[in-house]
C-alpha atoms as a PDB file:
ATOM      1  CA  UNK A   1       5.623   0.221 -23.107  1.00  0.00           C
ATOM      2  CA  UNK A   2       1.704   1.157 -22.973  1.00  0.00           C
ATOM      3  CA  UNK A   3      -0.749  -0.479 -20.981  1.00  0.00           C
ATOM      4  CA  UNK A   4      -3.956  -2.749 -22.535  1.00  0.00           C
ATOM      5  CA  UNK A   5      -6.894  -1.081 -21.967  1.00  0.00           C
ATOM      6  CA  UNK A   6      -9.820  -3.437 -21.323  1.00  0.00           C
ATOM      7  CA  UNK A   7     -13.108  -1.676 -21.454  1.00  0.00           C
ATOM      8  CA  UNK A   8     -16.315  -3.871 -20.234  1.00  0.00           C
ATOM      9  CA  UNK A   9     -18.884  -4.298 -22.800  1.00  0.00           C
ATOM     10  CA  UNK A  10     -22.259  -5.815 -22.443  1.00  0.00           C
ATOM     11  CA  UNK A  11     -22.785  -9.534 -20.677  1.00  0.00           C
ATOM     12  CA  UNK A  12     -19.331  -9.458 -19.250  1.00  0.00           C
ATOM     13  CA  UNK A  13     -17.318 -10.000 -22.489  1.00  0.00           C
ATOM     14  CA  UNK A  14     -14.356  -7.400 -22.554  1.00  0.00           C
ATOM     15  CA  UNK A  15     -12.246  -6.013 -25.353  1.00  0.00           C
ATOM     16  CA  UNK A  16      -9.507  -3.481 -26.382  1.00  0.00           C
ATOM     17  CA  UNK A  17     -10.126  -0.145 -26.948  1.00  0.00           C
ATOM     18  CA  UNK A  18      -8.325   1.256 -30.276  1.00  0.00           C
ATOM     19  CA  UNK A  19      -8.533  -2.003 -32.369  1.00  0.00           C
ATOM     20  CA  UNK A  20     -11.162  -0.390 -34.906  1.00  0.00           C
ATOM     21  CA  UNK A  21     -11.651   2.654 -33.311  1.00  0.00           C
ATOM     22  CA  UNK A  22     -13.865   2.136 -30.256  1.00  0.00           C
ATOM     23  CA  UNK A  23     -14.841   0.371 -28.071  1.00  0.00           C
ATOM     24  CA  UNK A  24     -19.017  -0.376 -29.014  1.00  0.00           C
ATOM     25  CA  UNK A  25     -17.244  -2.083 -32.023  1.00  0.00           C
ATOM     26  CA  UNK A  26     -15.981  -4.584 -29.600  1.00  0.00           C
ATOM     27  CA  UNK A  27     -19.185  -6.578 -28.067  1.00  0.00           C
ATOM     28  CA  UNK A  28     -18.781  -9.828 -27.282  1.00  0.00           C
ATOM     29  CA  UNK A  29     -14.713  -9.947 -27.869  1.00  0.00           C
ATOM     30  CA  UNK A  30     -12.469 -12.278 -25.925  1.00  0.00           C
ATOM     31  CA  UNK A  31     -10.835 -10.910 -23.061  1.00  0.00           C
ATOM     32  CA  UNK A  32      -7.022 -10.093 -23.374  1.00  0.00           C
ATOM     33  CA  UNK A  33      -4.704 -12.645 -22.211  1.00  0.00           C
ATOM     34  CA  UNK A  34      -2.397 -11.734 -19.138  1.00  0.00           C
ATOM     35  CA  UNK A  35       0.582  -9.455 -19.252  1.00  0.00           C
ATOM     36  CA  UNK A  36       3.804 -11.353 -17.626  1.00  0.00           C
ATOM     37  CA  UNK A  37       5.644  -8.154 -17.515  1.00  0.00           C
ATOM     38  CA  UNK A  38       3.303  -6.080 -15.611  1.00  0.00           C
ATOM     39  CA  UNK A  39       3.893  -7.881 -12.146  1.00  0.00           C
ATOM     40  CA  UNK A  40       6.931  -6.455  -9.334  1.00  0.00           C
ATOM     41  CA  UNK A  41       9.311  -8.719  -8.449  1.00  0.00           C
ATOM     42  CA  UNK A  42       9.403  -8.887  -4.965  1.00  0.00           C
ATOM     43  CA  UNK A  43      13.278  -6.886  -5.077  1.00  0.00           C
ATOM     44  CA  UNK A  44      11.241  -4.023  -6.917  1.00  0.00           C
ATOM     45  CA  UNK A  45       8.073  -4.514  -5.138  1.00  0.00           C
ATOM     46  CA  UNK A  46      10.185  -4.047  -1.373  1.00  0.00           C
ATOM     47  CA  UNK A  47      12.351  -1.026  -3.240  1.00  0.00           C
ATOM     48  CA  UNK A  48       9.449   0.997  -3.886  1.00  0.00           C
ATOM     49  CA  UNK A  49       7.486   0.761  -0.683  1.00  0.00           C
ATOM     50  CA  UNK A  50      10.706   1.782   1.093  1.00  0.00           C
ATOM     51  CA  UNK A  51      10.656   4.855  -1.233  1.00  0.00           C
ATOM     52  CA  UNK A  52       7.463   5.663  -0.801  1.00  0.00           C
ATOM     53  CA  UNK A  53       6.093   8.562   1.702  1.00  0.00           C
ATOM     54  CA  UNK A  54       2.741   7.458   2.819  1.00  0.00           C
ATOM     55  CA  UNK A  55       0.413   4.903   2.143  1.00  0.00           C
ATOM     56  CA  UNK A  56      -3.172   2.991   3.406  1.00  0.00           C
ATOM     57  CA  UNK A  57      -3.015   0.932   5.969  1.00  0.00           C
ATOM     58  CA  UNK A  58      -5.696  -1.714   6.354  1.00  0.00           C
ATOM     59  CA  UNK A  59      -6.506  -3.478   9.546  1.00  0.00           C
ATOM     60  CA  UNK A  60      -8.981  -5.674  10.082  1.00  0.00           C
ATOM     61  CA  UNK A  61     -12.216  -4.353  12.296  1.00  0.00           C
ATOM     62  CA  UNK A  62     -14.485  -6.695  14.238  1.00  0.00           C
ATOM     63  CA  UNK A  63     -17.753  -5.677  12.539  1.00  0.00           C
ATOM     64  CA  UNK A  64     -17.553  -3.610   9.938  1.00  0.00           C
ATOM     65  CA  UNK A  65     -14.184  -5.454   8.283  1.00  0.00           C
ATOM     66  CA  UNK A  66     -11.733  -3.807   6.448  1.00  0.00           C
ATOM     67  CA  UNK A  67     -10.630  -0.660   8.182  1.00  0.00           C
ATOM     68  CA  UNK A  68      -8.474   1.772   5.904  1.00  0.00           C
ATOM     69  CA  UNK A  69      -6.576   4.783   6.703  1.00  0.00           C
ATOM     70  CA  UNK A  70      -3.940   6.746   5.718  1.00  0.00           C
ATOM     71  CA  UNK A  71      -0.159   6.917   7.005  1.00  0.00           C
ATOM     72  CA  UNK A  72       2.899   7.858   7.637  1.00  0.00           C
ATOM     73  CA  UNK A  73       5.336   5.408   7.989  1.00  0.00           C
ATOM     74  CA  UNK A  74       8.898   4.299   7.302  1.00  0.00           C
ATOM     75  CA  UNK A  75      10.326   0.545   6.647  1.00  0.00           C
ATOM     76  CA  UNK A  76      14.207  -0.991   7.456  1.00  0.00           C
ATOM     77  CA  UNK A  77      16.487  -3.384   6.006  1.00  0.00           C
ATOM     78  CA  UNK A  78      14.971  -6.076   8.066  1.00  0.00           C
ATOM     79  CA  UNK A  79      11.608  -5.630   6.611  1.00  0.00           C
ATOM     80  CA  UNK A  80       9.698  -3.974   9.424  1.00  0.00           C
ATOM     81  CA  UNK A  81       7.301  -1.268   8.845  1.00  0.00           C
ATOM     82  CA  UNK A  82       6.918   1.370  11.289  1.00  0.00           C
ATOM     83  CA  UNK A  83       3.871   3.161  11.974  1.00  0.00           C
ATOM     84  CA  UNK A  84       3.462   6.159  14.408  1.00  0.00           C
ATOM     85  CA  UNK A  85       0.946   7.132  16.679  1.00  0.00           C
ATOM     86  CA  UNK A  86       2.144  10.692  16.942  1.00  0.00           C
ATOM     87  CA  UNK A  87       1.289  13.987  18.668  1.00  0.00           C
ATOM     88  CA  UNK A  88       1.523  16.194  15.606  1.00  0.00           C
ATOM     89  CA  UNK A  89      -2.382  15.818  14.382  1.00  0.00           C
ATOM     90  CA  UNK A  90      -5.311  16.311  16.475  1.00  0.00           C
ATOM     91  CA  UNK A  91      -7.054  13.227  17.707  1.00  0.00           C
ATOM     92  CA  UNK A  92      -9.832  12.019  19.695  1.00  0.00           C
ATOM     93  CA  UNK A  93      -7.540   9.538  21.511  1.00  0.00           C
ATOM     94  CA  UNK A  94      -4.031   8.319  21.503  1.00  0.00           C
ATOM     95  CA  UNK A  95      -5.478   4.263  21.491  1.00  0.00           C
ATOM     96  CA  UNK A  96      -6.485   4.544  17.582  1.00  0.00           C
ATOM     97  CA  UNK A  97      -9.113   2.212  16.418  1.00  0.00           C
ATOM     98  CA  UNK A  98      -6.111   0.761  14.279  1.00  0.00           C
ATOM     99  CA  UNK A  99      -4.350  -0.485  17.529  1.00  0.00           C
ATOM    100  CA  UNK A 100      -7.570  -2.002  18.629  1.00  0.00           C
ATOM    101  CA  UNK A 101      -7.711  -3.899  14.865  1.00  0.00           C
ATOM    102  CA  UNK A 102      -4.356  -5.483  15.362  1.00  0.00           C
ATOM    103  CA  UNK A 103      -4.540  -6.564  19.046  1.00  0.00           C
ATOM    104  CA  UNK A 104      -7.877  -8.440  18.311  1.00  0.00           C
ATOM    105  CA  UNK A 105      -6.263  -9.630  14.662  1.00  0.00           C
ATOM    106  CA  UNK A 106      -2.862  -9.097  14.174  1.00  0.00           C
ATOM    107  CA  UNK A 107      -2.740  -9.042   9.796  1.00  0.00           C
ATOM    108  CA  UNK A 108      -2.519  -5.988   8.036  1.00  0.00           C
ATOM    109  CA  UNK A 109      -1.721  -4.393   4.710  1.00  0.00           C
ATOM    110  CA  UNK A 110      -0.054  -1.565   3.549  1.00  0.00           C
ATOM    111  CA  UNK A 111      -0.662  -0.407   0.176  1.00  0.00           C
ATOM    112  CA  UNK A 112       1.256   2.331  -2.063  1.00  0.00           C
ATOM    113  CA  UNK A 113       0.287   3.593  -5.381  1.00  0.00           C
ATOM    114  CA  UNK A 114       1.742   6.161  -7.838  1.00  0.00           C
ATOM    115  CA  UNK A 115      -1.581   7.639  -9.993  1.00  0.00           C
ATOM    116  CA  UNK A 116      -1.023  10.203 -12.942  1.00  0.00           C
ATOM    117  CA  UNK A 117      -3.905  11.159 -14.723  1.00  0.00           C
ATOM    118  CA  UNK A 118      -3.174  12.433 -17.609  1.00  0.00           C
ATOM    119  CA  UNK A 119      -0.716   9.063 -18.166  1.00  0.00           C
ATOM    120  CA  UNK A 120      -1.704   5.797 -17.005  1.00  0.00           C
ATOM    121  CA  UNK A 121       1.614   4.060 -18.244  1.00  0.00           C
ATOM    122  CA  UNK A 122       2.890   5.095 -14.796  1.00  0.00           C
ATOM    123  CA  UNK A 123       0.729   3.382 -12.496  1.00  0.00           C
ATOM    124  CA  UNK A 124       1.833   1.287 -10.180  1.00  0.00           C
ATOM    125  CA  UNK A 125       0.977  -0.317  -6.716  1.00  0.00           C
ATOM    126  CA  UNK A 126       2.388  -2.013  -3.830  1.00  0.00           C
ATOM    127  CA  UNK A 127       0.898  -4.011  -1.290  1.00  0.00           C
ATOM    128  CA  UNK A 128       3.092  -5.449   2.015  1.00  0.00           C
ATOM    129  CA  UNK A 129       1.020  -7.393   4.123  1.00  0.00           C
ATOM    130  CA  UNK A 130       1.985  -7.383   6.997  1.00  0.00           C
ATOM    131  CA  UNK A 131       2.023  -9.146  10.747  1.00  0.00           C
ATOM    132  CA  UNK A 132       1.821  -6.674  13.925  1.00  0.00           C
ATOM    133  CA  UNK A 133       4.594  -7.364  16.437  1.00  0.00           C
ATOM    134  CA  UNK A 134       2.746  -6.955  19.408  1.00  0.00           C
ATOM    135  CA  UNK A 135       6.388  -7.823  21.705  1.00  0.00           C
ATOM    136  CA  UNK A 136       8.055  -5.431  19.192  1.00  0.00           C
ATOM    137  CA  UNK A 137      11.970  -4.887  21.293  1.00  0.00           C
ATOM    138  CA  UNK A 138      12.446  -1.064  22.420  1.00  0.00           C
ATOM    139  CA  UNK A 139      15.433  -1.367  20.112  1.00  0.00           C
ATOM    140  CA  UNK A 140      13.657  -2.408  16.977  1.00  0.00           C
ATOM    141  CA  UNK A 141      10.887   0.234  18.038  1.00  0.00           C
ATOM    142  CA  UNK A 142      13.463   3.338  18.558  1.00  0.00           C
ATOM    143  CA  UNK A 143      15.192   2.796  15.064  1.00  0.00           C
ATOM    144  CA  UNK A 144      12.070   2.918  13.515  1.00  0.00           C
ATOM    145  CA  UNK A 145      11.160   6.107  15.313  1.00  0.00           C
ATOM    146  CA  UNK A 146      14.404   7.446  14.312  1.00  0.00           C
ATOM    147  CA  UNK A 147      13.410   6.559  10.714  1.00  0.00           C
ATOM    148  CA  UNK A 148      10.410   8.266  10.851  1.00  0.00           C
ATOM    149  CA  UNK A 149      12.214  11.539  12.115  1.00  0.00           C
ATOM    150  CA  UNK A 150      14.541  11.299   9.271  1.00  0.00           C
ATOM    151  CA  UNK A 151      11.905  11.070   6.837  1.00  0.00           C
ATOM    152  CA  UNK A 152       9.400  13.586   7.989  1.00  0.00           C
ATOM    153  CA  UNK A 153      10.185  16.934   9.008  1.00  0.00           C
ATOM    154  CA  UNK A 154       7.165  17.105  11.591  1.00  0.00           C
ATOM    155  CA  UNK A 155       8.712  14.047  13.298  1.00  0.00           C
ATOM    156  CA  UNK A 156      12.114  15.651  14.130  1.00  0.00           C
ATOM    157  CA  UNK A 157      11.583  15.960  17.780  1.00  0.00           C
ATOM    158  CA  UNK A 158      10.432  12.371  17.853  1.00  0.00           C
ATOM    159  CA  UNK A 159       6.823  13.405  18.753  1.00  0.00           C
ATOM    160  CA  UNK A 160       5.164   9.933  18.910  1.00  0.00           C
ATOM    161  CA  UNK A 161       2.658   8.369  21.649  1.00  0.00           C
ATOM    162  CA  UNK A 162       4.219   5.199  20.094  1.00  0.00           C
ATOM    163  CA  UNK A 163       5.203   3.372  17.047  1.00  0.00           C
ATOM    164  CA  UNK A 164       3.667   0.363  15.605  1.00  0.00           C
ATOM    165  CA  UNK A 165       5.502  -2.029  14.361  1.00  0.00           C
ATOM    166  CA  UNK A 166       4.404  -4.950  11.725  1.00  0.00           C
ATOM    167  CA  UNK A 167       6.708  -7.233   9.923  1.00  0.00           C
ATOM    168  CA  UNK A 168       6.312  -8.277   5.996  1.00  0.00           C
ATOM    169  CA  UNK A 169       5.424 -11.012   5.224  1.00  0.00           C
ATOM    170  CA  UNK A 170       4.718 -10.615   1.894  1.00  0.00           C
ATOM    171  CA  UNK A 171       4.631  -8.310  -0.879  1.00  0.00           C
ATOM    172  CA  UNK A 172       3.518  -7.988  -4.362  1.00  0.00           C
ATOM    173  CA  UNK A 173       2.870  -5.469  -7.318  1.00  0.00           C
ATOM    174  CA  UNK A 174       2.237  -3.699 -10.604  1.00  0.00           C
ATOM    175  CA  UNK A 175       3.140  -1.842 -12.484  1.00  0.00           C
ATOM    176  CA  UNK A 176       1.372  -0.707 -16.361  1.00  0.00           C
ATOM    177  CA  UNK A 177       4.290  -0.124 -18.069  1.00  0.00           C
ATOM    178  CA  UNK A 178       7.950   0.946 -17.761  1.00  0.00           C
END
């Protein structure tokens, strides 16, 4: 199953692309309705961020707002997501800027994606937002770690400052086409 492809046209209006052979053809069209199939269900949605190797996590920052960056990170049957501040990559300190985001507003979001140029039928995206556990236990903490060092071979020895840990409290997604 293929995608729609909406292309914008002039004054907002949007159309298909293909009907009768381009898209210029198309000014002033009605926009195509919604797709029920395209959304995740949450079972899906939760299946493929577990999967998934790495993602962008967004944290809120006092003044300039959304604060993105990309991570590492590894999720358990509980739905907790585990983020590590590790040793492995140079940085200018061990507090990261993240950390400082969640203490002073504790909602996140974690977002995975699977792109392939040359066939957009495959995209898809998942976003888990998510709720720092600032009084995470040492047990729910270590089992994450251990997670992490069974997912990544640069995490074998456990090399980690510390690992965050958030709890979902949501997710949602889509996907073009399966």
């Amino acid at each position: 199953m293929g995608a729609t492809v909406v292309v914008l046209c002039q004054e907002g209006m949007a159309a298909r692309k293909g009907q009768t052979g381009g898209h210029d053809a198309h000014v002033g069209a009605a926009v195509v309705g919604p797709r029920n199939d395209m959304k995740l269900s949450v079972e899906e949605a939760r299946t493929r961020l577990a999967a998934y190797d790495h993602g962008v996590l967004g944290s809120v920052h006092p003044d300039r707002g959304v604060d993105a960056v990309p991570v590492a990170f590894a999720v358990d049957e509980d739905g907790f997501v585990g983020v590590p501040v590790d040793t492995v990559k140079a940085k200018v300190a061990f507090r990261l800027q993240r950390e400082r985001n969640l203490e002073a507003d504790p909602r996140a979001v974690l977002l995975v994606h699977h792109w392939d140029r040359d066939d957009w039928s495959q995209l898809w995206w998942v976003r888990a937002e998510l709720t720092w556990e600032r009084d995470a236990t040492p047990g729910r903490q270590a089992a994450l770690a251990a997670r992490l060092a069974g997912r990544y071979p640069q995490y074998r020895d456990h090399p980690f400052a510390r690992v965050l840990v958030l709890r979902i409290v949501g997710v949602t997604g889509w996907v073009a086409g399966e």
